[in-house]
C-alpha atoms as a PDB file:
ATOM      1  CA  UNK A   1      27.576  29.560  11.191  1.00  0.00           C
ATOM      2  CA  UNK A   2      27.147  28.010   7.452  1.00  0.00           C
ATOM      3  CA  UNK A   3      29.764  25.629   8.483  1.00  0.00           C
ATOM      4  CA  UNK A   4      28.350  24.553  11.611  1.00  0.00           C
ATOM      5  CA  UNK A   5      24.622  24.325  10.065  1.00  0.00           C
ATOM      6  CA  UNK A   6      25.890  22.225   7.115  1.00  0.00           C
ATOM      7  CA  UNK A   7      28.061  20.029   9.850  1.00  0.00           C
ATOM      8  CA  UNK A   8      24.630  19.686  11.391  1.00  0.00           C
ATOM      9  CA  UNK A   9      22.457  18.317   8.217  1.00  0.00           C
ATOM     10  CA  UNK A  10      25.430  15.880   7.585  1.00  0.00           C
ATOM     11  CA  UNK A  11      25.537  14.484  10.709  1.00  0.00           C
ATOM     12  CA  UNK A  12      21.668  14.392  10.554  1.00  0.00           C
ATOM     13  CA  UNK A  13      21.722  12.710   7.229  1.00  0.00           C
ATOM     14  CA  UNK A  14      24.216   9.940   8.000  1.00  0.00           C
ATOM     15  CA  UNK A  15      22.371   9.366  10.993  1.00  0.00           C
ATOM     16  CA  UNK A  16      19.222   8.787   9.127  1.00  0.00           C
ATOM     17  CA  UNK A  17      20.328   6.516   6.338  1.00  0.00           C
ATOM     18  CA  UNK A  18      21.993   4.264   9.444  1.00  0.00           C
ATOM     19  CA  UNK A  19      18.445   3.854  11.382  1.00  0.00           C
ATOM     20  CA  UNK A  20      16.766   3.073   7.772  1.00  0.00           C
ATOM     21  CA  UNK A  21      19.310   0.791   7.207  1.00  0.00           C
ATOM     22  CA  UNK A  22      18.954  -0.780  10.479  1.00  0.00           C
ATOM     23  CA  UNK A  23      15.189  -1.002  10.207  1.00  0.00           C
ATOM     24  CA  UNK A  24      15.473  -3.030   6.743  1.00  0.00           C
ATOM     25  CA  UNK A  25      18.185  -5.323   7.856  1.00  0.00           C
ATOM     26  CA  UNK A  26      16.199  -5.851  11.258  1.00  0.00           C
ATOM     27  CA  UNK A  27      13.111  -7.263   9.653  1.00  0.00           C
ATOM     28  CA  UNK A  28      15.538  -9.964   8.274  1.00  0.00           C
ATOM     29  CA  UNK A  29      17.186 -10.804  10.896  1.00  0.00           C
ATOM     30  CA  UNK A  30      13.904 -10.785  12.708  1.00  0.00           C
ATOM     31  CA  UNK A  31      12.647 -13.736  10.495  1.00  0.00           C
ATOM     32  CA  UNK A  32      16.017 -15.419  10.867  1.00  0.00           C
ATOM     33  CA  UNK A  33      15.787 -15.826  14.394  1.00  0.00           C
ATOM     34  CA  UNK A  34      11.930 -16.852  14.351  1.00  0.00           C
ATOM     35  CA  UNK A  35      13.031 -19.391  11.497  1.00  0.00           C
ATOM     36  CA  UNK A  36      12.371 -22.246  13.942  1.00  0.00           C
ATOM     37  CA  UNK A  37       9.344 -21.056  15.625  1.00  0.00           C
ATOM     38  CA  UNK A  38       8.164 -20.416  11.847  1.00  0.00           C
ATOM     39  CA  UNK A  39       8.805 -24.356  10.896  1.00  0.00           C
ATOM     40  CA  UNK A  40       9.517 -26.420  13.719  1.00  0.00           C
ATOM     41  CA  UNK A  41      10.762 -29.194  11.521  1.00  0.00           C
ATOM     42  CA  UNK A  42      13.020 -26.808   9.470  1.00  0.00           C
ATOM     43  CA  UNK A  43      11.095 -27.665   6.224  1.00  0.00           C
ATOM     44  CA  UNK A  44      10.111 -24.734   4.638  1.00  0.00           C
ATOM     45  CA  UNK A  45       9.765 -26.303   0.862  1.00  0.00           C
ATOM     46  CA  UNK A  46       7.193 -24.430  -0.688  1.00  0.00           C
ATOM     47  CA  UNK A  47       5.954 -22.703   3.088  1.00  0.00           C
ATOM     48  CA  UNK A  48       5.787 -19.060   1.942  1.00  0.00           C
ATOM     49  CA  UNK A  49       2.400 -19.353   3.416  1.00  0.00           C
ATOM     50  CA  UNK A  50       3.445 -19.848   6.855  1.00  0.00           C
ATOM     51  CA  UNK A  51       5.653 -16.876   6.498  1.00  0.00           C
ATOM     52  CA  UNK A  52       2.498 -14.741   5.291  1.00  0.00           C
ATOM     53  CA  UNK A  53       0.473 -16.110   8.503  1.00  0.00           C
ATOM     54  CA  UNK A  54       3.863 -15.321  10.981  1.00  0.00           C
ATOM     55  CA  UNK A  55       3.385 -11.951   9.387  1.00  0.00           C
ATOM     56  CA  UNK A  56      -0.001 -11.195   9.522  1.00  0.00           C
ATOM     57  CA  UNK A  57      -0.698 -12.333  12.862  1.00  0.00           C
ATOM     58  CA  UNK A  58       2.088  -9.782  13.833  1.00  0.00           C
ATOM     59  CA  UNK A  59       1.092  -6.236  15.659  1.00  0.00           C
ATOM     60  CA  UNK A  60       2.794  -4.223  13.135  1.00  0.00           C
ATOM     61  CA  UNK A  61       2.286  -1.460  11.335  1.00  0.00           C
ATOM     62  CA  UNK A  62       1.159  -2.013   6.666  1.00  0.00           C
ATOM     63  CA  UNK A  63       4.610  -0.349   6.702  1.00  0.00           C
ATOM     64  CA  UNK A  64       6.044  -3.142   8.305  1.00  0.00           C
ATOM     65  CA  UNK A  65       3.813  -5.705   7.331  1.00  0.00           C
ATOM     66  CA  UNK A  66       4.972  -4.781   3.107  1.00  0.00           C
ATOM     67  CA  UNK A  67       8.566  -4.951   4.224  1.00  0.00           C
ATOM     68  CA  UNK A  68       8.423  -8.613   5.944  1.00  0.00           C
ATOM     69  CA  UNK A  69       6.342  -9.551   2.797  1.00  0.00           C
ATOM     70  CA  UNK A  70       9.110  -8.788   0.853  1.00  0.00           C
ATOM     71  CA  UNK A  71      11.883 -11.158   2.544  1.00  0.00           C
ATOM     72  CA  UNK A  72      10.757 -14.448   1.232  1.00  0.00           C
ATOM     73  CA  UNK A  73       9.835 -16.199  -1.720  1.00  0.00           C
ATOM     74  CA  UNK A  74       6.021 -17.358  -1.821  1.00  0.00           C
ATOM     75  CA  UNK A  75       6.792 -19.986  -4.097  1.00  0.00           C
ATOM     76  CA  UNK A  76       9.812 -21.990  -2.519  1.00  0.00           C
ATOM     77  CA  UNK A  77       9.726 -20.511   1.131  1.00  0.00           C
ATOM     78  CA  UNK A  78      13.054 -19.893   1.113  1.00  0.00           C
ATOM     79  CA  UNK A  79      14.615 -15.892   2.443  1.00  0.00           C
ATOM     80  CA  UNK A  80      15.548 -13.839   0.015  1.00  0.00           C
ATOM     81  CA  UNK A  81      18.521 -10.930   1.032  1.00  0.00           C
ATOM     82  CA  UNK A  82      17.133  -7.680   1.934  1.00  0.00           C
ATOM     83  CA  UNK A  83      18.585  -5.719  -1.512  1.00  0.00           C
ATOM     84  CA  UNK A  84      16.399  -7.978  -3.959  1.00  0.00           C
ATOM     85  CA  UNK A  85      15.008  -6.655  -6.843  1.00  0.00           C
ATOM     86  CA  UNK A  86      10.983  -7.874  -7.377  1.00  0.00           C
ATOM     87  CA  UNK A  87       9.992  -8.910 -11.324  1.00  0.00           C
ATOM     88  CA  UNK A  88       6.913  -6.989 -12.163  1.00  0.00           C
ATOM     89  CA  UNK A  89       4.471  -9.402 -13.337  1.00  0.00           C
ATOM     90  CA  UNK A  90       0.724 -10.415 -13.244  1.00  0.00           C
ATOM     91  CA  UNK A  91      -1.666 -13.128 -12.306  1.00  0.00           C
ATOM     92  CA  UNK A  92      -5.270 -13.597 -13.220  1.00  0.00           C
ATOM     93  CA  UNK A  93      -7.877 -12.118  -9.681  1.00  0.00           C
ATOM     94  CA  UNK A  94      -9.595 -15.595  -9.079  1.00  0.00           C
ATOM     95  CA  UNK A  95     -12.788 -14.273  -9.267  1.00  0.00           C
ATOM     96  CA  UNK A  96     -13.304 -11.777 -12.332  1.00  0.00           C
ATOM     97  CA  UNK A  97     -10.273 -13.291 -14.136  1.00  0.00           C
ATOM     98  CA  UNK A  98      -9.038 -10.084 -14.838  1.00  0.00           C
ATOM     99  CA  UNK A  99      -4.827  -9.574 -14.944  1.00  0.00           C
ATOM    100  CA  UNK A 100      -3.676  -7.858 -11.775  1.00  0.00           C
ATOM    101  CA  UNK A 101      -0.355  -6.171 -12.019  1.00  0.00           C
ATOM    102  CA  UNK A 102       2.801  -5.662  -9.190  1.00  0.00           C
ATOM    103  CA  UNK A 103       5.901  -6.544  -7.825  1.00  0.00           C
ATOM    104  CA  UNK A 104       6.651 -10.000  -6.861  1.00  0.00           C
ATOM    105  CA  UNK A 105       9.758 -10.797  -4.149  1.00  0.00           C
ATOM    106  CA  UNK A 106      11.414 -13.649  -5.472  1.00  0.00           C
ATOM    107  CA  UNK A 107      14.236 -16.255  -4.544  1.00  0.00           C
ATOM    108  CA  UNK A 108      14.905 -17.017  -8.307  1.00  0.00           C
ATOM    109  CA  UNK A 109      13.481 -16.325 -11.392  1.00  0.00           C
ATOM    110  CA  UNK A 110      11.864 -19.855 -12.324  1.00  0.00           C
ATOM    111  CA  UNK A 111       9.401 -18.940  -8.957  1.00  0.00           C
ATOM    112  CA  UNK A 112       8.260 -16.144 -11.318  1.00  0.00           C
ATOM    113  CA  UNK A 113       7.101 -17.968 -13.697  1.00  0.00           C
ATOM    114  CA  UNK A 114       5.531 -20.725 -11.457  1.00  0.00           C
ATOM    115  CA  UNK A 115       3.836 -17.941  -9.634  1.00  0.00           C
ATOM    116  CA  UNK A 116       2.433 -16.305 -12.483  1.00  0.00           C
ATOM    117  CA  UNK A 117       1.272 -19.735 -14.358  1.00  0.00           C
ATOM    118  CA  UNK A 118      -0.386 -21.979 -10.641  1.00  0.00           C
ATOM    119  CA  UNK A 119      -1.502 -18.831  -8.482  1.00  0.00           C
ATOM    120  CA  UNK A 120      -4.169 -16.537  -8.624  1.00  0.00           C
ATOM    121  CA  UNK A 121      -4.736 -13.256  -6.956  1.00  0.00           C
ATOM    122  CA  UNK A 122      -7.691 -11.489  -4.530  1.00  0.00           C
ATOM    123  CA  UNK A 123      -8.024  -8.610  -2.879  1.00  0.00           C
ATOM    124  CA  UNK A 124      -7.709  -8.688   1.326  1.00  0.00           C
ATOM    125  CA  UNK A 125      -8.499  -6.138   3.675  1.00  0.00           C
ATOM    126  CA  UNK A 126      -6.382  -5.835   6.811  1.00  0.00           C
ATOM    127  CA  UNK A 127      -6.310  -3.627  10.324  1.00  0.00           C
ATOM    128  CA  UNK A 128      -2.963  -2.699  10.948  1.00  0.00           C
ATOM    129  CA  UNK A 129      -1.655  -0.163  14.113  1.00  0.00           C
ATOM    130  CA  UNK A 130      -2.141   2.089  11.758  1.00  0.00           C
ATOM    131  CA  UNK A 131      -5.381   0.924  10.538  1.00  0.00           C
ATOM    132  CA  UNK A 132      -7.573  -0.771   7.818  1.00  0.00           C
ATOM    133  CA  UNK A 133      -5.622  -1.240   4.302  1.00  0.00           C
ATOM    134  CA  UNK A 134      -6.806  -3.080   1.203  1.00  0.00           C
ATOM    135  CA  UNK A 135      -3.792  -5.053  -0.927  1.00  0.00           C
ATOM    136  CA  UNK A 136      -3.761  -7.901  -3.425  1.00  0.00           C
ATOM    137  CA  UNK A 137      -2.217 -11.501  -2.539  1.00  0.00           C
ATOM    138  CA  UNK A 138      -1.386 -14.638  -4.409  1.00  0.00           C
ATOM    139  CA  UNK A 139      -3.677 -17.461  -3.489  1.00  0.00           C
ATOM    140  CA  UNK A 140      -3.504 -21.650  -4.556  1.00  0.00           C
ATOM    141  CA  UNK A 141      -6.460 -23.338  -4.153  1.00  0.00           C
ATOM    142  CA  UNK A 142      -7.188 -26.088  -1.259  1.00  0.00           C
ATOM    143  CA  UNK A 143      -4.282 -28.976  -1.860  1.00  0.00           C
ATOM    144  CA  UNK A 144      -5.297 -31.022   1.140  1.00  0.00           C
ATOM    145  CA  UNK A 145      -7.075 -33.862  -1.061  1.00  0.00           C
ATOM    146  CA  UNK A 146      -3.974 -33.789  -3.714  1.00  0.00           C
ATOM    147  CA  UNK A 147      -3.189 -37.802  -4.214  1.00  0.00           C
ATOM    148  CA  UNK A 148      -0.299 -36.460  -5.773  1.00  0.00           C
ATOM    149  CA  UNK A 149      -0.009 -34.259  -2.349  1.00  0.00           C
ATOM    150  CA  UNK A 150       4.052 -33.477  -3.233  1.00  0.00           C
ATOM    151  CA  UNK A 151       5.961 -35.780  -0.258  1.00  0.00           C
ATOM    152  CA  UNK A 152       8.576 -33.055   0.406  1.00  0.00           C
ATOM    153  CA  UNK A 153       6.316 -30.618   1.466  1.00  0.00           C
ATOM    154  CA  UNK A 154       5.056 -30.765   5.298  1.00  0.00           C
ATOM    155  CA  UNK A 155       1.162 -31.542   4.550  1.00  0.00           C
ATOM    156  CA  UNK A 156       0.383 -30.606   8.457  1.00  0.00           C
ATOM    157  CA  UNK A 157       1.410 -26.916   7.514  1.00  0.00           C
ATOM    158  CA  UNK A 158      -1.252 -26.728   5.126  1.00  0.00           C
ATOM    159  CA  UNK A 159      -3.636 -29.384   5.987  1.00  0.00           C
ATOM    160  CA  UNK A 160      -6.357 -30.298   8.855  1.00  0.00           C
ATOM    161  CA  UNK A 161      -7.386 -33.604   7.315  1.00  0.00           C
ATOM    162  CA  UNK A 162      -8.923 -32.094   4.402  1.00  0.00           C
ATOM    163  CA  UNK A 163      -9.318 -28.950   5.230  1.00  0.00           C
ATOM    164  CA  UNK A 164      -6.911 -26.042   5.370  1.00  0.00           C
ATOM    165  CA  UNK A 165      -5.016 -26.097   8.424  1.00  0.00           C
ATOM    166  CA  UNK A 166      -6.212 -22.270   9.434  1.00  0.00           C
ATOM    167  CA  UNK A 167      -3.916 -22.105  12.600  1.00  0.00           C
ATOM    168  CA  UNK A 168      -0.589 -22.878  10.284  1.00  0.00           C
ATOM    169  CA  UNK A 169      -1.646 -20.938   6.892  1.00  0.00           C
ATOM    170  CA  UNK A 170      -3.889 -18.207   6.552  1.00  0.00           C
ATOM    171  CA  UNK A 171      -6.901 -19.312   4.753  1.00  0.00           C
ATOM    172  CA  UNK A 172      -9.359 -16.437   2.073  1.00  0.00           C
ATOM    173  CA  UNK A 173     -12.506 -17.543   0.884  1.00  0.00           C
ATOM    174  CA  UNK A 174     -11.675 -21.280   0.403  1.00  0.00           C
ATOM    175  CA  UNK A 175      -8.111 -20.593  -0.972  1.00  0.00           C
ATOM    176  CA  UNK A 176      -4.404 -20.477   1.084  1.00  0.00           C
ATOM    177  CA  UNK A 177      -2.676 -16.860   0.875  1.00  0.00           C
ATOM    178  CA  UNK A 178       0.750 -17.747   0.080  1.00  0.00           C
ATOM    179  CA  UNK A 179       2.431 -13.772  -0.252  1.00  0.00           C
ATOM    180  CA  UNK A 180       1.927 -10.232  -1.181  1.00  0.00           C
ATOM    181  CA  UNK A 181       1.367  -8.820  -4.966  1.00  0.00           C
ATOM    182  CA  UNK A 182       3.571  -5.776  -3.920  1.00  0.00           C
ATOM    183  CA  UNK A 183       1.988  -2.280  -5.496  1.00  0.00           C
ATOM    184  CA  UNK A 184      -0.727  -4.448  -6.825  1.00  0.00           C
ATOM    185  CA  UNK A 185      -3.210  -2.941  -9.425  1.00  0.00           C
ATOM    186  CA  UNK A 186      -5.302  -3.585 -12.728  1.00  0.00           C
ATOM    187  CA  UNK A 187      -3.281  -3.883 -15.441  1.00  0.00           C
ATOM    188  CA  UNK A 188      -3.088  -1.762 -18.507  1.00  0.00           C
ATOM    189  CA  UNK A 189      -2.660  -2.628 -21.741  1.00  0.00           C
ATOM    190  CA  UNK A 190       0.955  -1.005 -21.422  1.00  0.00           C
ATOM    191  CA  UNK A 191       2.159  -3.349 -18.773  1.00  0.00           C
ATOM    192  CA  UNK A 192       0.584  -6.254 -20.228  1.00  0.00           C
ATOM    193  CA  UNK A 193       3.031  -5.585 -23.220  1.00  0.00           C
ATOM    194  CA  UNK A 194       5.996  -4.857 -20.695  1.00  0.00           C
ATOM    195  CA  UNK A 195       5.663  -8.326 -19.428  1.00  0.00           C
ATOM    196  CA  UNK A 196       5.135 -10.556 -22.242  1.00  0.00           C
ATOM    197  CA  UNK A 197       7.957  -8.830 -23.891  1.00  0.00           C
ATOM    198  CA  UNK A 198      10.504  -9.345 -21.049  1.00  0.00           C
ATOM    199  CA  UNK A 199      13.112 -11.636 -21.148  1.00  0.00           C
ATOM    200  CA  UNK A 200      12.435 -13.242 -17.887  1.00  0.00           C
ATOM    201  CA  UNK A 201       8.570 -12.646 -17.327  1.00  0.00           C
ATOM    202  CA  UNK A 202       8.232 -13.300 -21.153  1.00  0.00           C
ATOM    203  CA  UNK A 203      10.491 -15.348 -23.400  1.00  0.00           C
ATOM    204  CA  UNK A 204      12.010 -17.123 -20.115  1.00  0.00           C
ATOM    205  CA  UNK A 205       8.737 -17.488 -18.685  1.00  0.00           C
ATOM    206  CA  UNK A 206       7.139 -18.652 -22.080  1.00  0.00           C
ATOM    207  CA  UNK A 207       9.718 -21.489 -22.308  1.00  0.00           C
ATOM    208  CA  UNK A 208       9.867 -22.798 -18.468  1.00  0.00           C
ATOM    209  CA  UNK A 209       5.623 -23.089 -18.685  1.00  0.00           C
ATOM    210  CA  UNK A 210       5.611 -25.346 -21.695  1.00  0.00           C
ATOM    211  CA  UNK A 211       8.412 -27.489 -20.392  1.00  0.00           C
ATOM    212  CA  UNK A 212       6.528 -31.088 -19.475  1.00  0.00           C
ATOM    213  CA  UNK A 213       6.249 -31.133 -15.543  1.00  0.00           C
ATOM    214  CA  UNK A 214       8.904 -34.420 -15.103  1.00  0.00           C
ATOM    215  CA  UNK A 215      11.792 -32.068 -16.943  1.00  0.00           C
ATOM    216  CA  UNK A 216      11.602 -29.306 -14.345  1.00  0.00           C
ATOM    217  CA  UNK A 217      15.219 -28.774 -12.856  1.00  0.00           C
ATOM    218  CA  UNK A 218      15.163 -25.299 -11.835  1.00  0.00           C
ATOM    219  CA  UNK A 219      13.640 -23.385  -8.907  1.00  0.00           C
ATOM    220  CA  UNK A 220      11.318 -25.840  -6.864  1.00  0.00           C
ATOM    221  CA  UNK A 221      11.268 -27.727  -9.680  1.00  0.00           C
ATOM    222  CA  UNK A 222       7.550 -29.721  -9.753  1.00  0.00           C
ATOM    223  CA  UNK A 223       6.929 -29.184  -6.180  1.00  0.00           C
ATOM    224  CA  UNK A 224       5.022 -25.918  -5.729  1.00  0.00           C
ATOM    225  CA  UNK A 225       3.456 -27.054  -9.431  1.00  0.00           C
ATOM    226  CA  UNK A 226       2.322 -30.111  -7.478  1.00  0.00           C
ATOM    227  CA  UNK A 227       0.990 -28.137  -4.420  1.00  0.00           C
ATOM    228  CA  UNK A 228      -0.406 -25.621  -6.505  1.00  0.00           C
ATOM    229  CA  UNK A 229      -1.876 -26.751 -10.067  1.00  0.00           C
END
């Protein structure tokens, strides 16, 4: 009887850590085969806001909607694989100023820094299937009368004329969501500390923000900065 019950919780087990695993990998492969309907013209240099709009315009469930958010990079557009660790980090909430902490998806680590530096956090509210949730995002600020508008970035994602282009990017209080501050809170002194400490958020970080703008290599180089600044 033992042998048969623990035969039972094994097979139970395994079969359980295969659907979770099929869940996470679906989400990506999900994106991969919208890819095109996501950017017709197969640009997606600095587009993580059109993923955020695919997203949020989905019928999902805050579950679902965290686990999309967590599949591309806001800052270059480009998918990152499903086993990615985040950096925790902050940015300043646009309004109050105040430093915002969480966990921030990323394709590489320059797009931390850039993200940290050119973007600027507020609070959303949301109805999901499974109803009304409150989360943080990373906002930029209207680029649509940019002169300096960066030319390999599609300006029709973002841009009516100059206005945000609502139906392409999803537009809060004046400013373009471009992805989700993952597990986002107020930060304590503690994690303050934690990030200006660590050798990517901190001493990395430190060095790619004072590097002039025409030396950029790494990352998206000056493009997001462009869109973004």
């Amino acid at each position: 009887m033992k042998k048969t019950l623990s035969k039972f919780f094994l097979i139970f087990f395994a079969l359980f850590q295969f659907e979770t695993i099929a869940d996470e990998k679906n989400y990506h492969k999900e994106l991969i085969t919208d890819w095109s309907r996501i950017f017709p013209d197969q640009n997606r240099n600095a587009a993580g806001p059109k993923f955020f709009k695919y997203i949020i315009d989905k019928k999902i469930t805050y579950k679902d909607f965290k686990e999309f958010n967590k599949l591309y990079c806001a800052v270059s557009g480009s998918l990152i694989d499903p086993d990615s660790e985040p950096n925790f980090l902050y940015a300043n909430e646009s309004k109050t100023k105040e430093k915002i902490c969480g966990n921030y998806y990323k394709c590489c680590i320059p797009c931390s820094c850039d993200i940290m530096k050119y973007s600027e956090v507020e609070k959303m509210k949301h109805k999901f299937l499974d109803g009304l949730k409150e989360f943080y995002v990373f906002t930029i600020k209207n680029p649509c009368n940019k002169k300096d508008f960066p030319s390999r970035v599609n300006k029709d994602y973002f841009c009516n004329g100059k206005k945000i282009n609502n139906d392409q990017v999803y537009n809060l209080n004046g400013r373009i969501v471009i992805g989700l501050l993952h597990k986002g809170r107020k930060c304590k002194k503690d994690d303050i500390d934690f990030v200006k400490n660590h050798q990517v958020t901190g001493r990395f970080c430190e060095l790619r923000n004072n590097t002039p703008l025409e030396n950029l290599e790494a990352g998206m180089g000056d493009i997001f900065i462009k869109l973004a600044r």
